[in-house]
PDB file of N, CA and C in Angstrom:
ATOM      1  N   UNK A   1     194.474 173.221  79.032  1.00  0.00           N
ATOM      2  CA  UNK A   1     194.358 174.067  77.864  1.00  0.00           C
ATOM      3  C   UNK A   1     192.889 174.311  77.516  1.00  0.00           C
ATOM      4  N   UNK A   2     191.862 173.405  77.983  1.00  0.00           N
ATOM      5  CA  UNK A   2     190.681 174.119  77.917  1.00  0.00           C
ATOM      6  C   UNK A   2     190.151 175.399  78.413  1.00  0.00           C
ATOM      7  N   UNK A   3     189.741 176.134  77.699  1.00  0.00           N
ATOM      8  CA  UNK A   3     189.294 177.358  77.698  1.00  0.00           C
ATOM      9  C   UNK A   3     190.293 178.180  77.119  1.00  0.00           C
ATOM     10  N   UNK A   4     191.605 177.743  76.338  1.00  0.00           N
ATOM     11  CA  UNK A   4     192.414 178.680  76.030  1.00  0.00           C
ATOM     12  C   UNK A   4     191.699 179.301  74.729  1.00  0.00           C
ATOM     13  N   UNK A   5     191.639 180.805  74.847  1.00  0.00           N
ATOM     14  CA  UNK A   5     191.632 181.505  73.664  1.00  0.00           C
ATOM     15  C   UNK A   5     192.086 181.422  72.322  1.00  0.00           C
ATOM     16  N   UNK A   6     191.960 180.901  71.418  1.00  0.00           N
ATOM     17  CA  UNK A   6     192.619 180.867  70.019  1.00  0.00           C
ATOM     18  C   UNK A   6     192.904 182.056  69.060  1.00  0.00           C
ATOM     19  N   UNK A   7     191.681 182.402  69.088  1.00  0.00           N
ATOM     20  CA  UNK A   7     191.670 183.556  68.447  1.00  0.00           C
ATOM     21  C   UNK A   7     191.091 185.056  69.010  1.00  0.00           C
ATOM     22  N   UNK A   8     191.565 185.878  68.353  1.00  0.00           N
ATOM     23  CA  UNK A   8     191.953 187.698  69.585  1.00  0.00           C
ATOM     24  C   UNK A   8     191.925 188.683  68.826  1.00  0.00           C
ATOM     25  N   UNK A   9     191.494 189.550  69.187  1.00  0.00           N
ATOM     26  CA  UNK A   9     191.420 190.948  68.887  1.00  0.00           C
ATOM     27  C   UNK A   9     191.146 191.141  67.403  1.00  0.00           C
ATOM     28  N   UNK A  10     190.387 191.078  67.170  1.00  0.00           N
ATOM     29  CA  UNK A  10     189.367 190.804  65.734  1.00  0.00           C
ATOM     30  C   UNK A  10     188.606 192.009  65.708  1.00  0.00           C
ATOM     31  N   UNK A  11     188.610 192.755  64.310  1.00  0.00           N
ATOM     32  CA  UNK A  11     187.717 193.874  63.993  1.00  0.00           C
ATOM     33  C   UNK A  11     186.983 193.286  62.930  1.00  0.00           C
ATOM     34  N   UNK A  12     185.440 193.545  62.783  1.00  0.00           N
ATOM     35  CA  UNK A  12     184.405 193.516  61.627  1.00  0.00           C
ATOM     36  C   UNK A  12     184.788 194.547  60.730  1.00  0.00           C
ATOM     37  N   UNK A  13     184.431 194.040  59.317  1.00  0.00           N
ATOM     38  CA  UNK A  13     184.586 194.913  58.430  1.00  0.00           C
ATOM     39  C   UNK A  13     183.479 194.314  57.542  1.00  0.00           C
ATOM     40  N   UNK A  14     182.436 195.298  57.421  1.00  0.00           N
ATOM     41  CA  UNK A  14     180.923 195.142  56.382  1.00  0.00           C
ATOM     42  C   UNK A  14     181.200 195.020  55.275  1.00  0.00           C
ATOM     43  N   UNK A  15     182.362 196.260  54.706  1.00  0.00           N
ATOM     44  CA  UNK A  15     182.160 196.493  53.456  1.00  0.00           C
ATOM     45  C   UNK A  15     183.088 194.732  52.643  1.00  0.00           C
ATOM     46  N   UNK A  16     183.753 194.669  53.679  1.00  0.00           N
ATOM     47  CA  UNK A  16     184.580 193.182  53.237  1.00  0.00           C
ATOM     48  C   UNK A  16     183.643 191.796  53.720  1.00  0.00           C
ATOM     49  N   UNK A  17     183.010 191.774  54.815  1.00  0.00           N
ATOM     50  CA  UNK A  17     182.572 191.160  55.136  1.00  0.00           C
ATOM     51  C   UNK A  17     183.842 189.869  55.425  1.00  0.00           C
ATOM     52  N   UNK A  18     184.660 190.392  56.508  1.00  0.00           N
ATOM     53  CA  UNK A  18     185.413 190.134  56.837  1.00  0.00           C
ATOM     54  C   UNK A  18     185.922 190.589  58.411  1.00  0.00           C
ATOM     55  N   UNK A  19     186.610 189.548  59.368  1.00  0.00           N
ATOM     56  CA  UNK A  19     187.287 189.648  60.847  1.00  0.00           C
ATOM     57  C   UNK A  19     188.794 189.899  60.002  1.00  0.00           C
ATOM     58  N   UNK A  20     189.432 191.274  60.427  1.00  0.00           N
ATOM     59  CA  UNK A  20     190.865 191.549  60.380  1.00  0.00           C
ATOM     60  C   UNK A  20     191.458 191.561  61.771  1.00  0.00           C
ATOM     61  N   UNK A  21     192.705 192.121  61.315  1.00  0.00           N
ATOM     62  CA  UNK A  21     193.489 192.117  62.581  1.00  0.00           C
ATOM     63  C   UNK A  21     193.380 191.615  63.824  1.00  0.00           C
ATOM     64  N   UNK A  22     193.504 190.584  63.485  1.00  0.00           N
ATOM     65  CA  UNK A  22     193.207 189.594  64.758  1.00  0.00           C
ATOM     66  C   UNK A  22     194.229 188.313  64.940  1.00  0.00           C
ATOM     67  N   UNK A  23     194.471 187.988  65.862  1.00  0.00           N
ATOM     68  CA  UNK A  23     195.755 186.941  65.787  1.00  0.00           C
ATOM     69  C   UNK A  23     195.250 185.601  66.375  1.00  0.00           C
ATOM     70  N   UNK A  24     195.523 184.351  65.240  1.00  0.00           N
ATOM     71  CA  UNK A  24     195.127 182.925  66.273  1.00  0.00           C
ATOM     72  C   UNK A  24     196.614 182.436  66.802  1.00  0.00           C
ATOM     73  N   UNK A  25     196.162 181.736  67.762  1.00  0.00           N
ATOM     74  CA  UNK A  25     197.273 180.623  68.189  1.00  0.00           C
ATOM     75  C   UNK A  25     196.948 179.067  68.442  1.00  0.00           C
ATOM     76  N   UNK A  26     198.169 178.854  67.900  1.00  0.00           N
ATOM     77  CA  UNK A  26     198.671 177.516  67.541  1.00  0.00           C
ATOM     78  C   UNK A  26     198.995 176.901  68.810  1.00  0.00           C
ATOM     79  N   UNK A  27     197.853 176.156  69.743  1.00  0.00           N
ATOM     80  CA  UNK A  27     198.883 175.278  70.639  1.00  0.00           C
ATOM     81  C   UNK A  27     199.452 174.217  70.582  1.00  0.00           C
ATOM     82  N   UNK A  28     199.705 173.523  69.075  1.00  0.00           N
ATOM     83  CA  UNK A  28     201.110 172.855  69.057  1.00  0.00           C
ATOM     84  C   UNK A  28     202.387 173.476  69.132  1.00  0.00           C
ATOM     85  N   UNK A  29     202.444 174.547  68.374  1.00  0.00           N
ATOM     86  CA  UNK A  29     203.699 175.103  68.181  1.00  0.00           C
ATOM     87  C   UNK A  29     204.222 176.129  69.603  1.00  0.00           C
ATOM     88  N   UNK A  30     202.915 176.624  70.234  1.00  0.00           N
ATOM     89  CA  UNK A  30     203.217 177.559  70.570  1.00  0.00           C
ATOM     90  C   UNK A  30     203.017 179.049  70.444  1.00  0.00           C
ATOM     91  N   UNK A  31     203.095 179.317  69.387  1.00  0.00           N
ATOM     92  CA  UNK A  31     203.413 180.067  68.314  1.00  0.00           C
ATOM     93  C   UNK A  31     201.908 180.754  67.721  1.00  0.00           C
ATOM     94  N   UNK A  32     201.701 182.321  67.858  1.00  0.00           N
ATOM     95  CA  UNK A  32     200.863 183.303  67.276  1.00  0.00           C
ATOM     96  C   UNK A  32     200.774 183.933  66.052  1.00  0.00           C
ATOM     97  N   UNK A  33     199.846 183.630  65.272  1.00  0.00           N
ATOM     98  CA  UNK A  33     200.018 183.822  63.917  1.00  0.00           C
ATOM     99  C   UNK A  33     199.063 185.436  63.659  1.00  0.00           C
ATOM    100  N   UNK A  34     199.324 186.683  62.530  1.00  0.00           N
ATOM    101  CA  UNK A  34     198.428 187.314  62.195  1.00  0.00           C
ATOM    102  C   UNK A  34     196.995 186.431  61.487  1.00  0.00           C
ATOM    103  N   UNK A  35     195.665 186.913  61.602  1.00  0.00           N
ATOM    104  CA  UNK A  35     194.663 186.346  61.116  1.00  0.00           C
ATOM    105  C   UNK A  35     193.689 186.809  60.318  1.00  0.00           C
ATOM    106  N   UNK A  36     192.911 186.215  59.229  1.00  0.00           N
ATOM    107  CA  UNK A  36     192.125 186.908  58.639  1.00  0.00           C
ATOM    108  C   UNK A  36     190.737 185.838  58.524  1.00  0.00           C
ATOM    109  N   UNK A  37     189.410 186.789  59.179  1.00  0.00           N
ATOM    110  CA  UNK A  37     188.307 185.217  58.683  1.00  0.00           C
ATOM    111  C   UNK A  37     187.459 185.929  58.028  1.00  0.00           C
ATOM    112  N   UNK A  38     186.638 184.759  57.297  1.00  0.00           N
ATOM    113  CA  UNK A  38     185.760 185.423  56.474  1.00  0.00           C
ATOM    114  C   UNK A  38     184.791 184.241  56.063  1.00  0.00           C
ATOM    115  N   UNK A  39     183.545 184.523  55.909  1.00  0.00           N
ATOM    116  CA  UNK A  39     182.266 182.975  56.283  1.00  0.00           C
ATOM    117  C   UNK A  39     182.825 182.460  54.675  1.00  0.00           C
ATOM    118  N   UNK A  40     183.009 181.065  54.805  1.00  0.00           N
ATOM    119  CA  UNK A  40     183.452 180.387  53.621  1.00  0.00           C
ATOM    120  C   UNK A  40     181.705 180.019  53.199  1.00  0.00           C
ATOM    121  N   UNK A  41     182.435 178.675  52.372  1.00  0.00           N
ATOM    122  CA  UNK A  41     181.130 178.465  51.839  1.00  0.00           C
ATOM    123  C   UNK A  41     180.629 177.009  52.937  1.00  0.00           C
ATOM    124  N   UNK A  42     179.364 176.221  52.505  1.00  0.00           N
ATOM    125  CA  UNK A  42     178.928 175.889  53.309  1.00  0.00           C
ATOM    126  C   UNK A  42     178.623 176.037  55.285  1.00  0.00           C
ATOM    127  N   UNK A  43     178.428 177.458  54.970  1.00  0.00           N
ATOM    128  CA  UNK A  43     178.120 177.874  56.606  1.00  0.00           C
ATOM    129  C   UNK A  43     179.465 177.592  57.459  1.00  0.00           C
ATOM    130  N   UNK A  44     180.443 177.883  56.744  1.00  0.00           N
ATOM    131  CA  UNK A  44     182.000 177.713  57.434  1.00  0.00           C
ATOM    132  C   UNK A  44     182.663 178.722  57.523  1.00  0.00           C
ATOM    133  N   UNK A  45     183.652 178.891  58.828  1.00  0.00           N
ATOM    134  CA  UNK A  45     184.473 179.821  58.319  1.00  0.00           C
ATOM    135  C   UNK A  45     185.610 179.547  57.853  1.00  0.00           C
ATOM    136  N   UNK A  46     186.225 180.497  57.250  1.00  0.00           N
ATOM    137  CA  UNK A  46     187.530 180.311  56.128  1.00  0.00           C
ATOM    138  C   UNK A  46     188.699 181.501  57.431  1.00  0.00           C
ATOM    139  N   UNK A  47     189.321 180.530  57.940  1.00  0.00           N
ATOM    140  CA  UNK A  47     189.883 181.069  59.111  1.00  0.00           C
ATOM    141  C   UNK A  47     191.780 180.786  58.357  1.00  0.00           C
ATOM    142  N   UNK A  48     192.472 181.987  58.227  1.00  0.00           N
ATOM    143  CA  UNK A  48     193.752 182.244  57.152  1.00  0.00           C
ATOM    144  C   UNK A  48     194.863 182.843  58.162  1.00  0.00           C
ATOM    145  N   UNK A  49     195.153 182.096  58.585  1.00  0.00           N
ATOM    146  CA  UNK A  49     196.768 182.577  59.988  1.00  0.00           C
ATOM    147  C   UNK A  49     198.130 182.474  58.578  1.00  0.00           C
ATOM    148  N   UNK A  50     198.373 184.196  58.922  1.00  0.00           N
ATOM    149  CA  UNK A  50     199.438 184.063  57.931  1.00  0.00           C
ATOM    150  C   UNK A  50     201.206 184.689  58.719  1.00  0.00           C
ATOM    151  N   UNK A  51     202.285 184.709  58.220  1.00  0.00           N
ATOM    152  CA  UNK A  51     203.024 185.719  58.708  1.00  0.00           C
ATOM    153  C   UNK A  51     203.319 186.857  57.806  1.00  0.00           C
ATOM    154  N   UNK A  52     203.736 187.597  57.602  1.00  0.00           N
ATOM    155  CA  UNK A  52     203.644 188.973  57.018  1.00  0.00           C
ATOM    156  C   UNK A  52     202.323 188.961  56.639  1.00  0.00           C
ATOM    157  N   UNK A  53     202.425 189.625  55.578  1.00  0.00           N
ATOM    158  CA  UNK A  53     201.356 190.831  54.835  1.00  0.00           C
ATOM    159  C   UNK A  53     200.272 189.187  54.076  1.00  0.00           C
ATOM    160  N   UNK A  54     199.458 188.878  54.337  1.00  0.00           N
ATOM    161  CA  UNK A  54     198.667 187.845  53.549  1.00  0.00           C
ATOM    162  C   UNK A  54     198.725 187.767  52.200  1.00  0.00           C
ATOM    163  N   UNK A  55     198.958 188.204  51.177  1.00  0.00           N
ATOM    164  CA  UNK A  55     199.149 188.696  50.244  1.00  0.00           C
ATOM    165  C   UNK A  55     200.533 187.306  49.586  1.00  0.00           C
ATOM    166  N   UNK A  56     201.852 187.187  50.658  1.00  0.00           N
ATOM    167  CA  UNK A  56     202.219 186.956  50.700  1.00  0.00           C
ATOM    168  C   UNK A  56     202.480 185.535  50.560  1.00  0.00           C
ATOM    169  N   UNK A  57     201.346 185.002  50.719  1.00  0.00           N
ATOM    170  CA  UNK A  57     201.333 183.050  51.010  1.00  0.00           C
ATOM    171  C   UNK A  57     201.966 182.425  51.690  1.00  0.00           C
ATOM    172  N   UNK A  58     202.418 183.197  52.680  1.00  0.00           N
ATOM    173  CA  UNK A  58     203.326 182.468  53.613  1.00  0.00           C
ATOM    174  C   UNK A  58     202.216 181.948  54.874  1.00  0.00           C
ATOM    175  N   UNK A  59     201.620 181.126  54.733  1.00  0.00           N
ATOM    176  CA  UNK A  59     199.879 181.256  56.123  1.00  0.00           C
ATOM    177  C   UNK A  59     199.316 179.897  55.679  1.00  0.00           C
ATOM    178  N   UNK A  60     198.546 179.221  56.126  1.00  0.00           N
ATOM    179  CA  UNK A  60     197.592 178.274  55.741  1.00  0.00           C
ATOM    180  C   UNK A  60     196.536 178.351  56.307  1.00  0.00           C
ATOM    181  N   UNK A  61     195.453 178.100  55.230  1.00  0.00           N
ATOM    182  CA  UNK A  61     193.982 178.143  55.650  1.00  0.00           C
ATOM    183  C   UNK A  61     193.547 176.889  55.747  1.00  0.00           C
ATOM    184  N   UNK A  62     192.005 177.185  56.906  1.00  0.00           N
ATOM    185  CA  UNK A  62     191.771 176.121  57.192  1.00  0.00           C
ATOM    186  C   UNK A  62     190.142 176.444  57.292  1.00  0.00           C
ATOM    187  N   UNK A  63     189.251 175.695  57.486  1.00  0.00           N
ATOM    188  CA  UNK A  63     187.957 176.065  57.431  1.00  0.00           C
ATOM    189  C   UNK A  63     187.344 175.139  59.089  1.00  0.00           C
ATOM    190  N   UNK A  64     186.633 175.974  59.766  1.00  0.00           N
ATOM    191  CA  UNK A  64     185.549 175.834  60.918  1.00  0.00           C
ATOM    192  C   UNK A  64     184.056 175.895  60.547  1.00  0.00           C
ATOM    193  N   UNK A  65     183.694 174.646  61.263  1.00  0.00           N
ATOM    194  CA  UNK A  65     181.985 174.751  61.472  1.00  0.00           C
ATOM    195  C   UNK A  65     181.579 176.160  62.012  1.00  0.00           C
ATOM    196  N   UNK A  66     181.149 177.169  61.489  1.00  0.00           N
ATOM    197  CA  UNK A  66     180.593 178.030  62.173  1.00  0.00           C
ATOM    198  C   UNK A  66     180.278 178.324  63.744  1.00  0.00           C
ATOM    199  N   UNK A  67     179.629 177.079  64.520  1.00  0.00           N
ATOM    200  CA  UNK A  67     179.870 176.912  65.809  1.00  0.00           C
ATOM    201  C   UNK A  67     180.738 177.434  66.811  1.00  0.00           C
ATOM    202  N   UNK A  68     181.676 176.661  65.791  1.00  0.00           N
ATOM    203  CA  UNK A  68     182.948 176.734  66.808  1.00  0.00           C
ATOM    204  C   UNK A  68     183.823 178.431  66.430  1.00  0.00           C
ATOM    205  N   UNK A  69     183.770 179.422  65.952  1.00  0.00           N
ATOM    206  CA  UNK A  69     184.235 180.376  65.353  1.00  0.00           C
ATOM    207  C   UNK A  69     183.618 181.487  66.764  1.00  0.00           C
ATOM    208  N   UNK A  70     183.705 182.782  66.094  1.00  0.00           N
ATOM    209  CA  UNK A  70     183.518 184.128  66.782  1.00  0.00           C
ATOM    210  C   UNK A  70     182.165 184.156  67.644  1.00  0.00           C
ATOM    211  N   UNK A  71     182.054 184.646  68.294  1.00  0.00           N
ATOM    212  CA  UNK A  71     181.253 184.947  69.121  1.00  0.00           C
ATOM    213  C   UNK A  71     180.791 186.483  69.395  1.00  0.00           C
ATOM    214  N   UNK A  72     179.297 186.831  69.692  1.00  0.00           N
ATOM    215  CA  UNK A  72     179.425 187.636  69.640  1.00  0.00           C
ATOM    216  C   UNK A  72     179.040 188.969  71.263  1.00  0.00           C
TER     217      UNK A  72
END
C-alpha cells in the first residue's frame, strides 16, 4: 500500500482558498469519500471527507501536518 494515492482530483479555488472536488480514500474501509481541504490553523491542513453535499455533517474532519498534504 505504499505509494497508494489518498487523495485525487482536487481543484484550487483563490477566492475560497480552498481544494474542492476531490475525493480521499480510506484504506481501512476501502471505501472513497467526496473531499474538501483548506490550510487550518497552525500550518495544517483541515482535510473534511464527507458523503453527500458537506453541508450535511455526514463526513469527519481531520487535520495534516502540511508536509504530508497536496503537492504541487
Amino acid at each position: 500500500m505504499l505509494g497508494l494515492p489518498l487523495l485525487n482530483g482536487f481543484t484550487y479555488s483563490a477566492n475560497n482558498n480552498e481544494w474542492t472536488s476531490g475525493t480521499i480514500y480510506n484504506p481501512a474501509s476501502g471505501k472513497t469519500y467526496q473531499c474538501i481541504i483548506k490550510f487550518g490553523d497552525n500550518n495544517r491542513l483541515k482535510i473534511h471527507g464527507h458523503i453527500g453535499a458537506a453541508w450535511m455533517g455526514l463526513g469527519k474532519t481531520t487535520y495534516w501536518p502540511k508536509e504530508l498534504g497536496l503537492r504541487k
